[in-house]
PDB file of N, CA and C in Angstrom:
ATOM      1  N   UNK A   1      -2.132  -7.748  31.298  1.00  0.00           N
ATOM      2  CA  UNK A   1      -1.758  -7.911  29.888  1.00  0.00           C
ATOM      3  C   UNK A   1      -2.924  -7.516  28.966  1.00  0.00           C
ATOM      4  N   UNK A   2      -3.862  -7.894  29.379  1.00  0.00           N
ATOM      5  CA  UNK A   2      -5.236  -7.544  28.395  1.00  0.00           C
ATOM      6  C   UNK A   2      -5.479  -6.184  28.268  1.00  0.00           C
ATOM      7  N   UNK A   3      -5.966  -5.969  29.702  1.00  0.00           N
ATOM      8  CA  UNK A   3      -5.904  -4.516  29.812  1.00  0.00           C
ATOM      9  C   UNK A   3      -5.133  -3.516  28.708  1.00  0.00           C
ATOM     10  N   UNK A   4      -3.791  -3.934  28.720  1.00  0.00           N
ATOM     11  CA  UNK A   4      -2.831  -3.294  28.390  1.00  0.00           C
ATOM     12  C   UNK A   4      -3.037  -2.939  26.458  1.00  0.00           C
ATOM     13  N   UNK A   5      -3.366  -4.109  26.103  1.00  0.00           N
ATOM     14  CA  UNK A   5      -3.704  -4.607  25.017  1.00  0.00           C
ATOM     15  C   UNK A   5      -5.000  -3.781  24.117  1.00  0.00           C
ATOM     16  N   UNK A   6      -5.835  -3.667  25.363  1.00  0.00           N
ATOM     17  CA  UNK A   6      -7.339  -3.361  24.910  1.00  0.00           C
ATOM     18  C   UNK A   6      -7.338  -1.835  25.070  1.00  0.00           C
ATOM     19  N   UNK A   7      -6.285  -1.423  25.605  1.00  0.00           N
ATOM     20  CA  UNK A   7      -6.707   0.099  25.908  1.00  0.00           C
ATOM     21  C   UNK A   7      -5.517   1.039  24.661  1.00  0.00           C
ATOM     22  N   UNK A   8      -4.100  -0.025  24.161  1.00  0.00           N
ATOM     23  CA  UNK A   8      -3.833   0.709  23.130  1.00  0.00           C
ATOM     24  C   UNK A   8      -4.023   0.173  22.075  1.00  0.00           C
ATOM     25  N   UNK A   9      -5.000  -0.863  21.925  1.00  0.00           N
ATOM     26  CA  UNK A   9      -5.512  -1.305  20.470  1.00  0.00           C
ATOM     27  C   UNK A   9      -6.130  -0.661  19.520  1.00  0.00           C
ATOM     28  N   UNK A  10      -6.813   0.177  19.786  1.00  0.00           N
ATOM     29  CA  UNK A  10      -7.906   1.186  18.702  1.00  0.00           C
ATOM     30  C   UNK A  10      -7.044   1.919  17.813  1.00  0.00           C
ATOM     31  N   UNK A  11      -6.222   2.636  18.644  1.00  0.00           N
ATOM     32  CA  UNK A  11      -5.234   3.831  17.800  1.00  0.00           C
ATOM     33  C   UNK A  11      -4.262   2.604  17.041  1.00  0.00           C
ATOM     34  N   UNK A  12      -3.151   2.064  17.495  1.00  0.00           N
ATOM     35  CA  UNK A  12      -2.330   0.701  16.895  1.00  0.00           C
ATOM     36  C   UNK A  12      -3.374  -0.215  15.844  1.00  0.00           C
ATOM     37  N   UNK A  13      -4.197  -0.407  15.873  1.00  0.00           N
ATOM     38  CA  UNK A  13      -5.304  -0.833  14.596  1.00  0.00           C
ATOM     39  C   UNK A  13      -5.387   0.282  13.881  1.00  0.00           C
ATOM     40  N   UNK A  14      -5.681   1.195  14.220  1.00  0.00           N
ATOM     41  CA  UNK A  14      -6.064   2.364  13.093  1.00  0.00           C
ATOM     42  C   UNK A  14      -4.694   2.678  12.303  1.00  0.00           C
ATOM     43  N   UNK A  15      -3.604   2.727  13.058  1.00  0.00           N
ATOM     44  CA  UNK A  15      -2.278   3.188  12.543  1.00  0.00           C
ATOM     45  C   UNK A  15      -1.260   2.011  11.318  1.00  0.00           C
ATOM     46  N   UNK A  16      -1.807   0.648  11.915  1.00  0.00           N
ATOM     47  CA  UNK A  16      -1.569  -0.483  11.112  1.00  0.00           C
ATOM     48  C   UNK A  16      -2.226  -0.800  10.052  1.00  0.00           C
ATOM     49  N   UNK A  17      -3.443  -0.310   9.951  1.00  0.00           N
ATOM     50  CA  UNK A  17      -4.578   0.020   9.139  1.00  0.00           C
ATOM     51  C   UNK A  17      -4.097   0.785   7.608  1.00  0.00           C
ATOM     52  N   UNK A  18      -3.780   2.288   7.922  1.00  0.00           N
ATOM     53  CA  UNK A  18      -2.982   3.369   7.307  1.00  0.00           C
ATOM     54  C   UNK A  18      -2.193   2.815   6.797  1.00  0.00           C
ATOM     55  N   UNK A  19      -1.297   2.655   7.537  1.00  0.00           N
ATOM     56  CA  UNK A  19      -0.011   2.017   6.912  1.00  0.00           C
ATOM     57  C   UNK A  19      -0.325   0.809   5.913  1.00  0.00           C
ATOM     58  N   UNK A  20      -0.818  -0.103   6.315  1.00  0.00           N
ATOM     59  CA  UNK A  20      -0.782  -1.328   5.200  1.00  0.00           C
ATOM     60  C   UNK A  20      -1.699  -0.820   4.148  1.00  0.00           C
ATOM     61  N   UNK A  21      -2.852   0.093   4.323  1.00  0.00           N
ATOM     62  CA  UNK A  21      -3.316   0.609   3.305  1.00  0.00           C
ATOM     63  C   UNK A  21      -2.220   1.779   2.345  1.00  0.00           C
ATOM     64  N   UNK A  22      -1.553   2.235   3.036  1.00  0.00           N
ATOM     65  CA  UNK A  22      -0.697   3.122   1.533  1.00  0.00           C
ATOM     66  C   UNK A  22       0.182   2.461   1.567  1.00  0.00           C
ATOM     67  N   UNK A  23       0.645   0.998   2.046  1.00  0.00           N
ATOM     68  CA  UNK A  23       1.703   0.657   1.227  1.00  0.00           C
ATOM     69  C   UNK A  23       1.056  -0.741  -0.054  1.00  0.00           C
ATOM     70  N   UNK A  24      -0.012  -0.801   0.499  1.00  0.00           N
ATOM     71  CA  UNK A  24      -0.776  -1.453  -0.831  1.00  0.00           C
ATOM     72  C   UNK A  24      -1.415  -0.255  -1.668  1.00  0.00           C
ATOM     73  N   UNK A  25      -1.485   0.669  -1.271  1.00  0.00           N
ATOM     74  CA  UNK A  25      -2.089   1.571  -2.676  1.00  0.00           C
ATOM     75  C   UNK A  25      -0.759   2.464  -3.079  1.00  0.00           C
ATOM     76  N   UNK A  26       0.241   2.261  -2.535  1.00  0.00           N
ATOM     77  CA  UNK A  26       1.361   2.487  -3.070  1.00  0.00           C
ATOM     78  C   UNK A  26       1.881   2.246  -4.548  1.00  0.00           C
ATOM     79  N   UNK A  27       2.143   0.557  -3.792  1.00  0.00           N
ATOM     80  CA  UNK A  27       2.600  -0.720  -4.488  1.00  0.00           C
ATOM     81  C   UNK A  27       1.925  -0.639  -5.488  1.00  0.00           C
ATOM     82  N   UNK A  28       0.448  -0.738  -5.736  1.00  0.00           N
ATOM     83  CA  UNK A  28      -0.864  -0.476  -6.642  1.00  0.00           C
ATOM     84  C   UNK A  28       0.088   0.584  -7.461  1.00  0.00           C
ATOM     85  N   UNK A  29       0.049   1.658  -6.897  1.00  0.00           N
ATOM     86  CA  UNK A  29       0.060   2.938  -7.809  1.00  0.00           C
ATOM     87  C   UNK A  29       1.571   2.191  -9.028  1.00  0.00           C
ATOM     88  N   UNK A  30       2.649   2.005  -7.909  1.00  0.00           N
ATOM     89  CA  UNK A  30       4.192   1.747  -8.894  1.00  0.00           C
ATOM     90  C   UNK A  30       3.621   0.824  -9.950  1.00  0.00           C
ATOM     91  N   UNK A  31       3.168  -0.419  -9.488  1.00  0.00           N
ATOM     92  CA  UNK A  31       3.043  -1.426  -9.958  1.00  0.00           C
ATOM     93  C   UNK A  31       1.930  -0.840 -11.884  1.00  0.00           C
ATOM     94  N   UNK A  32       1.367  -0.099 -11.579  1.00  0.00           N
ATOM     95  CA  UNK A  32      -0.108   0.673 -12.820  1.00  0.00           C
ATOM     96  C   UNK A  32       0.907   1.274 -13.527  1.00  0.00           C
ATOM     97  N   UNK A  33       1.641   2.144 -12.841  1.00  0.00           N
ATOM     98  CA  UNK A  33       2.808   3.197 -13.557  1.00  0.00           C
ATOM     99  C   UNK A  33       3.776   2.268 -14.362  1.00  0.00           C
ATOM    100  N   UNK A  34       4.509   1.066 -13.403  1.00  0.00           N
ATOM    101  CA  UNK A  34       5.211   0.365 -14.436  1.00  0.00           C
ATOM    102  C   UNK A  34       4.674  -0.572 -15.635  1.00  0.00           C
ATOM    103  N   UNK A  35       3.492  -0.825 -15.568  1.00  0.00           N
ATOM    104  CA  UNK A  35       2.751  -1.470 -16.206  1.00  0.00           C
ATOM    105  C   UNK A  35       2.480  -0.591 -17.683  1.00  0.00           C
ATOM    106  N   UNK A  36       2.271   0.711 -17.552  1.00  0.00           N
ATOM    107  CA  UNK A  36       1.921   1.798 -18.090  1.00  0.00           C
ATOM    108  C   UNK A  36       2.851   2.138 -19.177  1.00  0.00           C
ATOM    109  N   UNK A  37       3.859   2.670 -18.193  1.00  0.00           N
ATOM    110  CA  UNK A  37       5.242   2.707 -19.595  1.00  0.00           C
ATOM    111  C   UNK A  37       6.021   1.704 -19.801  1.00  0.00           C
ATOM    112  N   UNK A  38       5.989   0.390 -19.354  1.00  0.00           N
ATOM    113  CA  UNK A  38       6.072  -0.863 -20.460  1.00  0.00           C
ATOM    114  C   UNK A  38       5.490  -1.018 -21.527  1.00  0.00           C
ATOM    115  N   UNK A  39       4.076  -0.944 -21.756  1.00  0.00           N
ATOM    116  CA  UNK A  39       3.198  -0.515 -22.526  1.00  0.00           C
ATOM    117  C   UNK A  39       3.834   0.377 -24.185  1.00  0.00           C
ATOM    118  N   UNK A  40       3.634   1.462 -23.029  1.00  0.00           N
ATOM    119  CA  UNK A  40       4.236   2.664 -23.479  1.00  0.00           C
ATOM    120  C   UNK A  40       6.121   2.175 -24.527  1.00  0.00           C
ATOM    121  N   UNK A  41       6.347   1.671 -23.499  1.00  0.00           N
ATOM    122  CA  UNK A  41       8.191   1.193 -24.527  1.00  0.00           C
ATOM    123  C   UNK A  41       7.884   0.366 -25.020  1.00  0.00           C
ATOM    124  N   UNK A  42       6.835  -1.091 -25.486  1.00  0.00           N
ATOM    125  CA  UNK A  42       6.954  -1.613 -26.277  1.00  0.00           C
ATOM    126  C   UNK A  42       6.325  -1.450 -27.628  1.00  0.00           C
ATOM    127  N   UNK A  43       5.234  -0.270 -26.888  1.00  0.00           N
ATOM    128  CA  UNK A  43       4.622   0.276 -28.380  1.00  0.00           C
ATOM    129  C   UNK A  43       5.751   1.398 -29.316  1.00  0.00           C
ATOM    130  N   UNK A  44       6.665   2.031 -28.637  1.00  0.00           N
ATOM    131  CA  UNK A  44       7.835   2.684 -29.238  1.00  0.00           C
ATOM    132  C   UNK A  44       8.859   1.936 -30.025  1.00  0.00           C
ATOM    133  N   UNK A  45       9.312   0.449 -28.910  1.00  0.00           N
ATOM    134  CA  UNK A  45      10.173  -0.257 -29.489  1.00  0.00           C
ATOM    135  C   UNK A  45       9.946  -1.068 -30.853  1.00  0.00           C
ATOM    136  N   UNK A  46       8.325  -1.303 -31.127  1.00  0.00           N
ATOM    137  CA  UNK A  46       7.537  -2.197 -31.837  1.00  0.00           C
ATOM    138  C   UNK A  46       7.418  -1.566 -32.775  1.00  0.00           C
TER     139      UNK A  46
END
């Protein structure tokens, strides 16, 4: 079991890594953008 564990851990860390990193700099990015033109529509609506 360890074995098994320890020999495909590096790549499966690196790949879980990636992933949770662009879906938090994703999220980041939507989250700036919607933030942005809210902004943006209440200074129009105002």
């Amino acid at each position: 079991m360890w074995a098994m564990l320890e020999h495909h851990c590096p790549e499966q860390l690196v790949m879980k890594i990636n992933a949770l990193y662009l879906t938090v700099f994703t999220a980041y990015k939507i989250d700036y953008l919607i933030n942005e033109t809210g902004i943006i529509m209440l200074e129009i609506t105002f």
